[in-house]
N, C-alpha and C. Protein backbone atom coordinates (compact mmCIF):
# COMPACT_ATOMS: atom_id res chain seq x y z
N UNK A 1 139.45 227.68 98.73
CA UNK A 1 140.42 228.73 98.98
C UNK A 1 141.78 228.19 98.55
N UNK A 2 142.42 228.62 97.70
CA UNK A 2 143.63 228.64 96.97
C UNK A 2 144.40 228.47 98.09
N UNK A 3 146.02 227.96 97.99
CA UNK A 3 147.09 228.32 98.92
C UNK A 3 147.48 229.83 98.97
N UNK A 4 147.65 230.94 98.27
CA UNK A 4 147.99 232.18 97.93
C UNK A 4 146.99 233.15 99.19
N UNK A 5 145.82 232.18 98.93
CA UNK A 5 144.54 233.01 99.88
C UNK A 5 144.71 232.86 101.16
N UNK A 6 144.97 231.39 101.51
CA UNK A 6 145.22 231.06 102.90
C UNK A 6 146.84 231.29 103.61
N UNK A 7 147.69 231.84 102.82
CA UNK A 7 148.47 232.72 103.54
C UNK A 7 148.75 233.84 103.31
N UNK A 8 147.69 234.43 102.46
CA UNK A 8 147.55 235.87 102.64
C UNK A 8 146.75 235.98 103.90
N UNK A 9 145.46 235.34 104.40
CA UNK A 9 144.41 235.60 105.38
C UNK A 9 145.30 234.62 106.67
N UNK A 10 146.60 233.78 106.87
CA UNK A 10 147.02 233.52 107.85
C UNK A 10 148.01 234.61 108.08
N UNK A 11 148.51 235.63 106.93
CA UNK A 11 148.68 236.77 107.38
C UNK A 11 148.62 237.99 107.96
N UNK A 12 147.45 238.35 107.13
CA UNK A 12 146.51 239.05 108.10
C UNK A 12 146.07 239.03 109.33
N UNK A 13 145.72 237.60 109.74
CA UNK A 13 145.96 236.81 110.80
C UNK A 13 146.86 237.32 111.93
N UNK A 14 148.33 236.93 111.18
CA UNK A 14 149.24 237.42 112.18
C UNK A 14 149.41 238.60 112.81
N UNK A 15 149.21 239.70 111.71
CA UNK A 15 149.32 241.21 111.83
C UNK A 15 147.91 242.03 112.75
N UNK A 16 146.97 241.00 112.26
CA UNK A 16 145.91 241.53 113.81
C UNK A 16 146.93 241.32 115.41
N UNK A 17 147.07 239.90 115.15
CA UNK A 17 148.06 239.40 116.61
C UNK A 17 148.84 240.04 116.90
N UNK A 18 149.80 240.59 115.82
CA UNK A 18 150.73 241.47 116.66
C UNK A 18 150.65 242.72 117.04
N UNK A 19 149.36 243.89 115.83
CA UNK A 19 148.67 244.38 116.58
C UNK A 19 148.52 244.90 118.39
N UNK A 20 147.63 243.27 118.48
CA UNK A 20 146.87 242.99 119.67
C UNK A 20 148.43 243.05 120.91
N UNK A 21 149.41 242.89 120.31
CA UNK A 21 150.22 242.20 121.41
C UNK A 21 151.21 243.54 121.07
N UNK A 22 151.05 244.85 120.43
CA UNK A 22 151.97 245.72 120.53
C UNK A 22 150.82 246.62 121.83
N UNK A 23 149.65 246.51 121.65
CA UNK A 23 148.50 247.14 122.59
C UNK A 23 149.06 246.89 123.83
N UNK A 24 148.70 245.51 124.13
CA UNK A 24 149.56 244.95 125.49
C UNK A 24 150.63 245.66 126.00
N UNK A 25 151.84 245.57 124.81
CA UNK A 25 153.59 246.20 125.10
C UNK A 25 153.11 247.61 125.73
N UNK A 26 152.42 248.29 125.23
CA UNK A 26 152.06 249.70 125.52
C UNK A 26 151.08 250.01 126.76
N UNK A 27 150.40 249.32 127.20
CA UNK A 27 149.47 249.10 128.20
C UNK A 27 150.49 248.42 129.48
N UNK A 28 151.28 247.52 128.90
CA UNK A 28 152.37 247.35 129.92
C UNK A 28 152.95 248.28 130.52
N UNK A 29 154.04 249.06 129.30
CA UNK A 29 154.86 250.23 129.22
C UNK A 29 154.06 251.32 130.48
N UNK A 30 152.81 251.16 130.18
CA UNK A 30 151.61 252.54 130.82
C UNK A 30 152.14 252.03 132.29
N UNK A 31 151.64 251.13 132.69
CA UNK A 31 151.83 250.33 133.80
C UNK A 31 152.99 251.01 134.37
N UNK A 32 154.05 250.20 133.91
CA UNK A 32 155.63 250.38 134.28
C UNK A 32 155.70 251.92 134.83
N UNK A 33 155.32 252.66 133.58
CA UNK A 33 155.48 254.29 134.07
C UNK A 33 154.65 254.48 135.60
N UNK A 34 153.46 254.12 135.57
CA UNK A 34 152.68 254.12 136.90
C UNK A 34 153.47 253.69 138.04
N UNK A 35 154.23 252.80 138.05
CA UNK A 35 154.69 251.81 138.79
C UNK A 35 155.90 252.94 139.24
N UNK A 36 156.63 253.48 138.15
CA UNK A 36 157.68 254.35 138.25
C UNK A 36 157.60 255.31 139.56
N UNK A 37 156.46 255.96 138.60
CA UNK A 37 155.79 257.21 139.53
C UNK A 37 155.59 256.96 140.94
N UNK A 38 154.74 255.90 141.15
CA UNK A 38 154.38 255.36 142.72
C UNK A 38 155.50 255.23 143.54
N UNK A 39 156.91 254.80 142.36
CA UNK A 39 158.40 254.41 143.36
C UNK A 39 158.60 255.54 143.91
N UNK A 40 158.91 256.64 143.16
CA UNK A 40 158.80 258.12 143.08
C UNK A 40 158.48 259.00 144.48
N UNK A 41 156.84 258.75 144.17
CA UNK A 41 156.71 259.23 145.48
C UNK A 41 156.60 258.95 146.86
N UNK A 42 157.05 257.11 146.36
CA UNK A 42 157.08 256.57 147.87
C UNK A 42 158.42 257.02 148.11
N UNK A 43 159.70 257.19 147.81
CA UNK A 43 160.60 257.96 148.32
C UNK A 43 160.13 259.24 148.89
N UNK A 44 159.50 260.18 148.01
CA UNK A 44 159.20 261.43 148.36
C UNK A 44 158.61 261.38 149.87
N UNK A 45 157.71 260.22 150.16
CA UNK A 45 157.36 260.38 151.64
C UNK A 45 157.66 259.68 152.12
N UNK A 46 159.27 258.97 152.14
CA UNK A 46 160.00 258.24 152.85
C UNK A 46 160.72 259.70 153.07
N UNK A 47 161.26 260.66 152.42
CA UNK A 47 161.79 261.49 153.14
C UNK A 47 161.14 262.79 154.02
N UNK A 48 159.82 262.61 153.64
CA UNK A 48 159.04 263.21 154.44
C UNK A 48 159.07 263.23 155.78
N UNK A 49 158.96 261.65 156.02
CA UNK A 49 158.85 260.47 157.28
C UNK A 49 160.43 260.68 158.01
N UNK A 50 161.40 261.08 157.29
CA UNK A 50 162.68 260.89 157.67
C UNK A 50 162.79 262.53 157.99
N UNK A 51 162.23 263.74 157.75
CA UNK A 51 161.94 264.78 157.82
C UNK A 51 160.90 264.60 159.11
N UNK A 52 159.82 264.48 159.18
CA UNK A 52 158.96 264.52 159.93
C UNK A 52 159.35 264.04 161.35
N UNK A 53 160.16 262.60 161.51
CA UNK A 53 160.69 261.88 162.25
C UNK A 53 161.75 262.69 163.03
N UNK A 54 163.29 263.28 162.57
CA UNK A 54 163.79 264.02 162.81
C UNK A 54 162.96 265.52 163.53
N UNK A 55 162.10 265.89 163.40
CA UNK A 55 161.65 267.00 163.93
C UNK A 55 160.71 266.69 165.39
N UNK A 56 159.81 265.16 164.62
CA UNK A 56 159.32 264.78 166.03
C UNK A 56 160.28 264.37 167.80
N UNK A 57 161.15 263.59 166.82
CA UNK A 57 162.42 263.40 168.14
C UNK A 57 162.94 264.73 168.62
N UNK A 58 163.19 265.92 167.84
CA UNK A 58 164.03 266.53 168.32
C UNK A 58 162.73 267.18 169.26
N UNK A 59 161.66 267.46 169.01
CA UNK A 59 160.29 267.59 170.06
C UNK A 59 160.54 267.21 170.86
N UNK A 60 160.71 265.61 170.63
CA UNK A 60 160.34 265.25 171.98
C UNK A 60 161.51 265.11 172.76
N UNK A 61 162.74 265.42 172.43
CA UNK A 61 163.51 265.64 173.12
C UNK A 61 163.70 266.97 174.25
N UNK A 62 163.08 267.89 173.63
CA UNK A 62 163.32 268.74 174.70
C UNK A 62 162.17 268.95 175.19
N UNK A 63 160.98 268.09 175.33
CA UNK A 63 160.17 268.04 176.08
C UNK A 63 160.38 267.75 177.36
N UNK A 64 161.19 266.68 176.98
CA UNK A 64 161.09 265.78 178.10
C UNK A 64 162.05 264.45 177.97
N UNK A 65 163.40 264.43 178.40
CA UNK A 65 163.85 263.26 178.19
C UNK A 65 163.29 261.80 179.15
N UNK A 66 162.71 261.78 180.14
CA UNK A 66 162.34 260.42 180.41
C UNK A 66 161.10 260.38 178.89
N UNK A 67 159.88 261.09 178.68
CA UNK A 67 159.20 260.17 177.62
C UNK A 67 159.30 260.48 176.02
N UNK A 68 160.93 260.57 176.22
CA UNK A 68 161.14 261.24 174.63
C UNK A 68 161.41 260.00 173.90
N UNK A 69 161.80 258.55 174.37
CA UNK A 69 161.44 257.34 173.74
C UNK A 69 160.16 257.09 173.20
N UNK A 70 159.29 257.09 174.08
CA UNK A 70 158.16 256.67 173.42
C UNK A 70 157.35 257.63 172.51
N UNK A 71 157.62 258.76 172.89
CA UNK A 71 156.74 259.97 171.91
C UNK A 71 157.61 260.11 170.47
N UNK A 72 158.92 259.82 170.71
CA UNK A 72 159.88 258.83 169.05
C UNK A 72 158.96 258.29 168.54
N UNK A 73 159.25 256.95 169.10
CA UNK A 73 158.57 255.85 168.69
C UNK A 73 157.04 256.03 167.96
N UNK A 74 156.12 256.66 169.17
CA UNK A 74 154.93 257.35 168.48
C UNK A 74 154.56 257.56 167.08
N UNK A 75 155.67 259.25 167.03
CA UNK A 75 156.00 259.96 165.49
C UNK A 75 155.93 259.28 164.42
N UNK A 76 157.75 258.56 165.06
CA UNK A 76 157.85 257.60 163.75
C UNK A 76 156.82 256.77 163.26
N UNK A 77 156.27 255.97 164.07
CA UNK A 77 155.32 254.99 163.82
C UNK A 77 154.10 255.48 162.93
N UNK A 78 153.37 256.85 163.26
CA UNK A 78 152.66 257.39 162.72
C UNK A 78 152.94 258.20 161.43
N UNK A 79 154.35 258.35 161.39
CA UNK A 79 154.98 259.31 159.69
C UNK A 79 155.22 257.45 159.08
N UNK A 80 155.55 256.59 159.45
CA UNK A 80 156.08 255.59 158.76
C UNK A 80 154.80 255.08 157.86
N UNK A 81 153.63 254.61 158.76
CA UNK A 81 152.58 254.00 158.35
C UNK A 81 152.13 254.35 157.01
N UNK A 82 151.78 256.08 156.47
CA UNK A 82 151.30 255.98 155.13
C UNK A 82 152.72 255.87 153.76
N UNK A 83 153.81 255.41 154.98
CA UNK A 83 155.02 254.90 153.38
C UNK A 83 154.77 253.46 153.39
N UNK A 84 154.68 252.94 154.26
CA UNK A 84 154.38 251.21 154.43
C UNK A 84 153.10 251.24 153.74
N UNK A 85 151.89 251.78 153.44
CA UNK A 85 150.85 251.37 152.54
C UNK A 85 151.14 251.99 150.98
N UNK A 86 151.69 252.29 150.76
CA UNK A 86 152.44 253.16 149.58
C UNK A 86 153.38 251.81 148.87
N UNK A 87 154.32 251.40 149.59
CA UNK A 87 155.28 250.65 149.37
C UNK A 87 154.30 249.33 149.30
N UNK A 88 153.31 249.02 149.50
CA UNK A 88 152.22 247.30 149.53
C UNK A 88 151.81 247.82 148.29
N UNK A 89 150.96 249.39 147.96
CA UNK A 89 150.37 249.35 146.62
C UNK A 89 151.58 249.20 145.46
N UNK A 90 152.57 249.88 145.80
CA UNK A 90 153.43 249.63 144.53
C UNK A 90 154.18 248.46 144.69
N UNK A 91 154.32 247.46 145.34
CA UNK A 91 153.88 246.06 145.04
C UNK A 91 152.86 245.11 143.91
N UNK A 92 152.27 245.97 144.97
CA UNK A 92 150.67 245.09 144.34
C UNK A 92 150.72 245.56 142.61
N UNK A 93 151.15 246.61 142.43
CA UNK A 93 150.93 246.83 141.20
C UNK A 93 151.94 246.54 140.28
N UNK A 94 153.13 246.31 140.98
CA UNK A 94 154.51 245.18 140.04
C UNK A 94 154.07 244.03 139.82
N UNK A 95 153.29 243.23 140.99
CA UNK A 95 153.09 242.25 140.89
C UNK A 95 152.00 241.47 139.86
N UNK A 96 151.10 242.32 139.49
CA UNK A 96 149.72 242.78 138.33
C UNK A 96 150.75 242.97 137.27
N UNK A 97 151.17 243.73 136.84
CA UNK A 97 152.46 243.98 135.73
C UNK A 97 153.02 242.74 135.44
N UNK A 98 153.60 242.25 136.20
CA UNK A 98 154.13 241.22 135.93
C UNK A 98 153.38 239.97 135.36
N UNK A 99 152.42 239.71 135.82
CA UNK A 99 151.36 238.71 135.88
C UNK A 99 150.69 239.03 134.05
N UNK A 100 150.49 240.06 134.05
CA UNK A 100 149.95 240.62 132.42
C UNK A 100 151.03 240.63 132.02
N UNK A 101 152.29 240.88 131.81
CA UNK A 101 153.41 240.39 130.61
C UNK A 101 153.54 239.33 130.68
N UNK A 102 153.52 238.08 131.27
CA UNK A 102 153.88 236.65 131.11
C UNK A 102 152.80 236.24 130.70
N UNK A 103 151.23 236.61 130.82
CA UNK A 103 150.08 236.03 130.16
C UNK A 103 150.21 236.63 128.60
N UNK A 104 150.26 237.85 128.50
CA UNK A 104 150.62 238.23 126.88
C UNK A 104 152.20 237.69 126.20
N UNK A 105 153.22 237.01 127.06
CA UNK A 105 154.31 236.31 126.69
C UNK A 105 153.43 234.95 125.86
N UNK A 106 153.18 234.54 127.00
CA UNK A 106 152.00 233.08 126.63
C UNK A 106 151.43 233.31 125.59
N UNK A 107 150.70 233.83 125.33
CA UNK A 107 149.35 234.13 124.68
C UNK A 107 149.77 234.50 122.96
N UNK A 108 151.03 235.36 123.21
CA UNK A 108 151.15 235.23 121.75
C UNK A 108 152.10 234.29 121.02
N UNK A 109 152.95 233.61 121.93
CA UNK A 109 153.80 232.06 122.01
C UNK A 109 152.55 231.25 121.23
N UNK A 110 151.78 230.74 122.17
CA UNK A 110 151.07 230.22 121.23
C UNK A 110 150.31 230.62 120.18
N UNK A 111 149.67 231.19 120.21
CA UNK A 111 149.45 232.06 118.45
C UNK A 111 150.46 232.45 117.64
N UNK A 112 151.48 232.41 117.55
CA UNK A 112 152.73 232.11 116.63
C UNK A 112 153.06 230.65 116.31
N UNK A 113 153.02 229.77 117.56
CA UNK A 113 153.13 228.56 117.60
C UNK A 113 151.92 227.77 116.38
N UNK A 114 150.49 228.07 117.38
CA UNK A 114 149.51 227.80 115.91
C UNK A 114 149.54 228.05 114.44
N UNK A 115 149.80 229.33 114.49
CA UNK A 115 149.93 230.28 112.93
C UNK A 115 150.86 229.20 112.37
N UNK A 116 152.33 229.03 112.45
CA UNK A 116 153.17 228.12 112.01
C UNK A 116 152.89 226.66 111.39
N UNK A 117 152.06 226.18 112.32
CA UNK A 117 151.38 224.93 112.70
C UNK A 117 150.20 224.93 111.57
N UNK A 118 149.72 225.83 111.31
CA UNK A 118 148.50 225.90 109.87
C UNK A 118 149.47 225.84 109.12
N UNK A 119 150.25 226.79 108.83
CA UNK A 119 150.75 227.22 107.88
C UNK A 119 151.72 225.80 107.17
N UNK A 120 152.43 225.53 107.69
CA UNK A 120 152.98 223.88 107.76
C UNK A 120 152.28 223.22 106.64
N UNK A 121 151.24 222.65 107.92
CA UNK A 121 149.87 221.92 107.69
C UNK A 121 149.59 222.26 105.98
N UNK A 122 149.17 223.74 106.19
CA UNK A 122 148.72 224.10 104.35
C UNK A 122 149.57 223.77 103.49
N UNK A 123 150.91 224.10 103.67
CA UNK A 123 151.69 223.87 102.74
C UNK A 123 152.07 222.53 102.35
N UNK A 124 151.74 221.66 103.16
CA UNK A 124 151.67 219.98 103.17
C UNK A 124 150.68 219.55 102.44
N UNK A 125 150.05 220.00 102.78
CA UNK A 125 148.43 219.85 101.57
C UNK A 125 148.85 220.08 100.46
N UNK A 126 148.69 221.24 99.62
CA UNK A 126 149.21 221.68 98.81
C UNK A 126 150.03 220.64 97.96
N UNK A 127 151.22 220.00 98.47
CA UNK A 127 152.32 219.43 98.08
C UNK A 127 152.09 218.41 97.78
N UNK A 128 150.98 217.85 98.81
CA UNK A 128 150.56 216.63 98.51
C UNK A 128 149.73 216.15 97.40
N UNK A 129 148.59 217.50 97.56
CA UNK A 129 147.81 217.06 96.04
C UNK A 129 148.13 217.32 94.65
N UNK A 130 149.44 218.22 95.10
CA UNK A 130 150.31 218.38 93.56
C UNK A 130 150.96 216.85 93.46
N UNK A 131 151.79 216.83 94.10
CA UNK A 131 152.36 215.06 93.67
C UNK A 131 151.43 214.04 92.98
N UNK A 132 150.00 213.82 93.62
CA UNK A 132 148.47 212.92 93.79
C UNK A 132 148.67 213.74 92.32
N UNK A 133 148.03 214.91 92.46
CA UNK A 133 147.74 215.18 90.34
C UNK A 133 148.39 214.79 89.24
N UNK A 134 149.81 215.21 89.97
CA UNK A 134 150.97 214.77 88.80
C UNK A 134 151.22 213.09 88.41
N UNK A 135 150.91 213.01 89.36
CA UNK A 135 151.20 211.16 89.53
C UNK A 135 149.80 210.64 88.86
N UNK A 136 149.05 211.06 88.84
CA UNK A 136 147.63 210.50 87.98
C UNK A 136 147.99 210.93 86.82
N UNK A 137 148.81 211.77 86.11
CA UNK A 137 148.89 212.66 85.06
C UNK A 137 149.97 211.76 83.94
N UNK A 138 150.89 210.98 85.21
CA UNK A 138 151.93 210.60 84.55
C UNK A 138 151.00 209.09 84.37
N UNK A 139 150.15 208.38 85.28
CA UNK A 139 150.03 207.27 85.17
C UNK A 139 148.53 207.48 83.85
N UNK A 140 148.01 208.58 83.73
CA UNK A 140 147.34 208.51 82.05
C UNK A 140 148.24 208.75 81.03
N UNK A 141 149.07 208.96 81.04
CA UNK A 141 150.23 209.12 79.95
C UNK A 141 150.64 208.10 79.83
N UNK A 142 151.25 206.75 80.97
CA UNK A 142 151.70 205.84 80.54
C UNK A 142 150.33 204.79 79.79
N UNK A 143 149.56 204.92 80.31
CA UNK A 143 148.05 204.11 79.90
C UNK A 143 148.02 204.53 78.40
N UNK A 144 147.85 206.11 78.02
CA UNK A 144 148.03 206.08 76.47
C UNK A 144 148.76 205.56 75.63
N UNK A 145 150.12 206.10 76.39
CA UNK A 145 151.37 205.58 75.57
C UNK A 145 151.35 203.89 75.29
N UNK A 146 150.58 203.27 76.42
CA UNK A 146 150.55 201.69 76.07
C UNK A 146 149.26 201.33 75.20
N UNK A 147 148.71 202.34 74.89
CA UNK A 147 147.88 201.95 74.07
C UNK A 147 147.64 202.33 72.56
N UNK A 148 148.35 203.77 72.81
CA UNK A 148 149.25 203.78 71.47
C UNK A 148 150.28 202.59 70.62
N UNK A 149 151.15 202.06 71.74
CA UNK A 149 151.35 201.12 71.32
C UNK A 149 151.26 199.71 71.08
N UNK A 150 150.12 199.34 71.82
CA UNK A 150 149.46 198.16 70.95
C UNK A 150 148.63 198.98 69.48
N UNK A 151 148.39 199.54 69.50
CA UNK A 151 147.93 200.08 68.22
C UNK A 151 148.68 199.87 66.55
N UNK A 152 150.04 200.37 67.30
CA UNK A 152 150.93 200.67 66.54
C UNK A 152 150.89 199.29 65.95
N UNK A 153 151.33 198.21 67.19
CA UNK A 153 151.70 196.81 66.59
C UNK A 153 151.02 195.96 66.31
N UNK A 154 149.66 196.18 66.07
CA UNK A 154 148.26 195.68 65.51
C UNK A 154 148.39 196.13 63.91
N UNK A 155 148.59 197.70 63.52
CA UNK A 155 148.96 197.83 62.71
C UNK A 155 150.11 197.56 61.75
N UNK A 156 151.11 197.42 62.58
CA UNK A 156 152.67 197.06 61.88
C UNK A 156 152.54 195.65 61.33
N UNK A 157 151.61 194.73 62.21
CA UNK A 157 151.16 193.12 61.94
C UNK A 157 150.45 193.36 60.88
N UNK A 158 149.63 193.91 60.36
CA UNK A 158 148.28 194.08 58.90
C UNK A 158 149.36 194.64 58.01
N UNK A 159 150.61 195.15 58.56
CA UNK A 159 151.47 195.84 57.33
C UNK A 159 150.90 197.00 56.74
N UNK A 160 150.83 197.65 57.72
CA UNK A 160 150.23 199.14 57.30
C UNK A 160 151.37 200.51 57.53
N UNK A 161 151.15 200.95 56.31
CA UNK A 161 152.68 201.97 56.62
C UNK A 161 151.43 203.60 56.90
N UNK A 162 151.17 203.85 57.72
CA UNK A 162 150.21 205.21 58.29
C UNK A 162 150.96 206.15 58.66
N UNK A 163 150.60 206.89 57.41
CA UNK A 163 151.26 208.48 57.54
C UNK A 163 150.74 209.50 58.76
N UNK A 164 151.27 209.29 59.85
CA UNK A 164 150.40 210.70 60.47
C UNK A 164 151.04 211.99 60.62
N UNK A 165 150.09 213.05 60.87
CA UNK A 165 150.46 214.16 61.48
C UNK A 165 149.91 214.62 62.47
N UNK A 166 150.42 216.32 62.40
CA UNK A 166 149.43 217.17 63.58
C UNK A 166 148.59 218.16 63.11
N UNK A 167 147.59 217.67 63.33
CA UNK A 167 146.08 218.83 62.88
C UNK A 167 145.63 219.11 63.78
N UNK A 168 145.83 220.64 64.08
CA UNK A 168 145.22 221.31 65.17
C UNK A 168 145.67 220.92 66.78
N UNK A 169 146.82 220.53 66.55
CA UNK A 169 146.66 219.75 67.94
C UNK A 169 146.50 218.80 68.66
N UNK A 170 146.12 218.01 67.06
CA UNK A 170 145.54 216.80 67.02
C UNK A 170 146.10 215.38 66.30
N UNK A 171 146.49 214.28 66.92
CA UNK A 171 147.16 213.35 66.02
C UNK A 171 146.00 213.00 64.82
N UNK A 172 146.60 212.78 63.49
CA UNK A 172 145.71 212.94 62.40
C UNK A 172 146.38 211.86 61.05
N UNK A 173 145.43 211.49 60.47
CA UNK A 173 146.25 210.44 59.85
C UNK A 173 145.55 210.80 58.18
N UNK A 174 146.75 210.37 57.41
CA UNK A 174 146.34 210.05 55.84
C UNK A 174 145.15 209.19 55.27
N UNK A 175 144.03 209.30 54.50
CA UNK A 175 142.95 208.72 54.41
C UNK A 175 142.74 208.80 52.60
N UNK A 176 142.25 207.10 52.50
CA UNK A 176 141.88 207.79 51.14
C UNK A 176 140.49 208.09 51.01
N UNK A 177 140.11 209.36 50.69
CA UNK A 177 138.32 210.42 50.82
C UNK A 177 137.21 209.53 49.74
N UNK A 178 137.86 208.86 48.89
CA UNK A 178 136.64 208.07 47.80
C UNK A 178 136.07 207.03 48.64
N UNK A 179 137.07 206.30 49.38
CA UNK A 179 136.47 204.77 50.20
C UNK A 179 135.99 205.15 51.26
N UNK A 180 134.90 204.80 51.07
CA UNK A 180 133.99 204.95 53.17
C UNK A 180 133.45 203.78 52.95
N UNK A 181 133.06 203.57 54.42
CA UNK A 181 132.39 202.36 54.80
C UNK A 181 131.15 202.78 55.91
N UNK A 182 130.60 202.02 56.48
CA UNK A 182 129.67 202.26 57.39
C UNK A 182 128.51 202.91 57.50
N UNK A 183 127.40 203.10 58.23
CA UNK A 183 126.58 204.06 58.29
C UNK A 183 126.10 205.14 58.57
N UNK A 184 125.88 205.82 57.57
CA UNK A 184 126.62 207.10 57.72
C UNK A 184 125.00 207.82 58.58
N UNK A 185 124.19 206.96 58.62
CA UNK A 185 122.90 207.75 59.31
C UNK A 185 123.23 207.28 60.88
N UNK A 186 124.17 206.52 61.02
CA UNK A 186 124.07 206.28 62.50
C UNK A 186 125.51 207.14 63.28
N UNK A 187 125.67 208.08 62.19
CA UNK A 187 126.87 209.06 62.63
C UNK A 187 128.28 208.05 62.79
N UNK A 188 128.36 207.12 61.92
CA UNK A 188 129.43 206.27 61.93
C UNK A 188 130.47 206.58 60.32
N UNK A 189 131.64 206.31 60.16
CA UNK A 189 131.82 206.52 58.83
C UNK A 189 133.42 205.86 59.33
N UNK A 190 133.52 205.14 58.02
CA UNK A 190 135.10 204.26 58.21
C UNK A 190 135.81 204.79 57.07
N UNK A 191 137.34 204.66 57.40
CA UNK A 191 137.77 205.25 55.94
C UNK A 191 138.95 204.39 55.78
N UNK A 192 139.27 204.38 54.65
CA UNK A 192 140.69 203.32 54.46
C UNK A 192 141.91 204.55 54.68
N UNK A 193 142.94 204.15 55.39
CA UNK A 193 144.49 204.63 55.54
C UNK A 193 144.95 204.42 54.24
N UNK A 194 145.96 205.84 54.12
CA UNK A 194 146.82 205.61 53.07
C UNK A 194 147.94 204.91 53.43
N UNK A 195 148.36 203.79 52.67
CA UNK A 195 149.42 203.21 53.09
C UNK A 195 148.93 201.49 53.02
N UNK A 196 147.53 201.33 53.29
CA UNK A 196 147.08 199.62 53.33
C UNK A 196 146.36 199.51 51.64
């Protein structure tokens, strides 16, 4: 897999993740609204209770003032109770809210953190085996070039003046075509340079 591939697919990568972690934002958001609502109507029957309460005292006030304390007390106690379980669930359910945004805080911290952390990583690679290629590339170039030039000065010693060029691409030298040497059935063939 190419570098081009592996951060196109650590891209892709990412865009599932964030995806996954806009789901969350919105599943949160859902939450929050729930959470809203529950505040909502735990007021609504906090003033119920504050309604209800008011009507029970004023009962029991003209019932009866020696037990208009305790038949208060009573009321209230009994209008209060379903806002006090109202007010624990919408707790309980801030507290769940809360608990799922700091795990999806986490969760995609580190999967950004990782993603980065490949991505790094790849691009280090990469860099590295370009340098490693180039550097083998330069150290066969110097190996030719030194062997080009003992060549040269093997030849310059015999006093050979060798015309070359470029054929095809190819370093290519002046020959004279009448003189051969060698055997020519063993796919061998020598030729004299123009110039010796």
């Amino acid at each position: 897999m190419n570098t081009e591939q592996q951060i196109f697919s650590l891209m892709a990568a990412a865009e599932g993740e964030q995806k996954a972690l806009h789901a969350a934002i919105e599943e949160l958001r859902a939450e929050r609204l729930a959470i809203a609502q529950t505040l909502l109507n735990v007021a609504s029957v906090a003033e119920e209770v504050k309604n209800t309460a008011h009507k029970a005292i004023g009962a029991a006030m003209r019932q009866s003032l020696v037990g208009a304390s305790e038949t208060a007390t009573k009321a209230l106690n009994e209008a209060v109770r379903p806002l006090i379980g109202q007010i624990a669930g919408a707790a309980q359910s801030a507290s769940v809210a809360e608990a799922s945004l700091r795990r999806a805080s986490q969760w995609f911290a580190w999967k950004w953190t990782a993603l980065a952390a490949v991505g790094l990583a790849s691009v280090c690679l990469v860099a590295y085996g370009a340098l490693a290629w180039q550097n083998s590339q330069i150290t066969d170039l110097h190996n030719e070039a030194a062997a080009l030039s003992a060549n040269i000065a093997v030849l310059k010693a015999q006093g050979g003046l060798i015309t070359t060029s470029n054929c095809a691409g190819k370093l290519c030298i002046k020959v004279y075509t009448n003189q051969t040497y060698g055997n020519d059935r063993a796919g061998e063939r020598f030729m004299i340079p123009v110039g010796y």
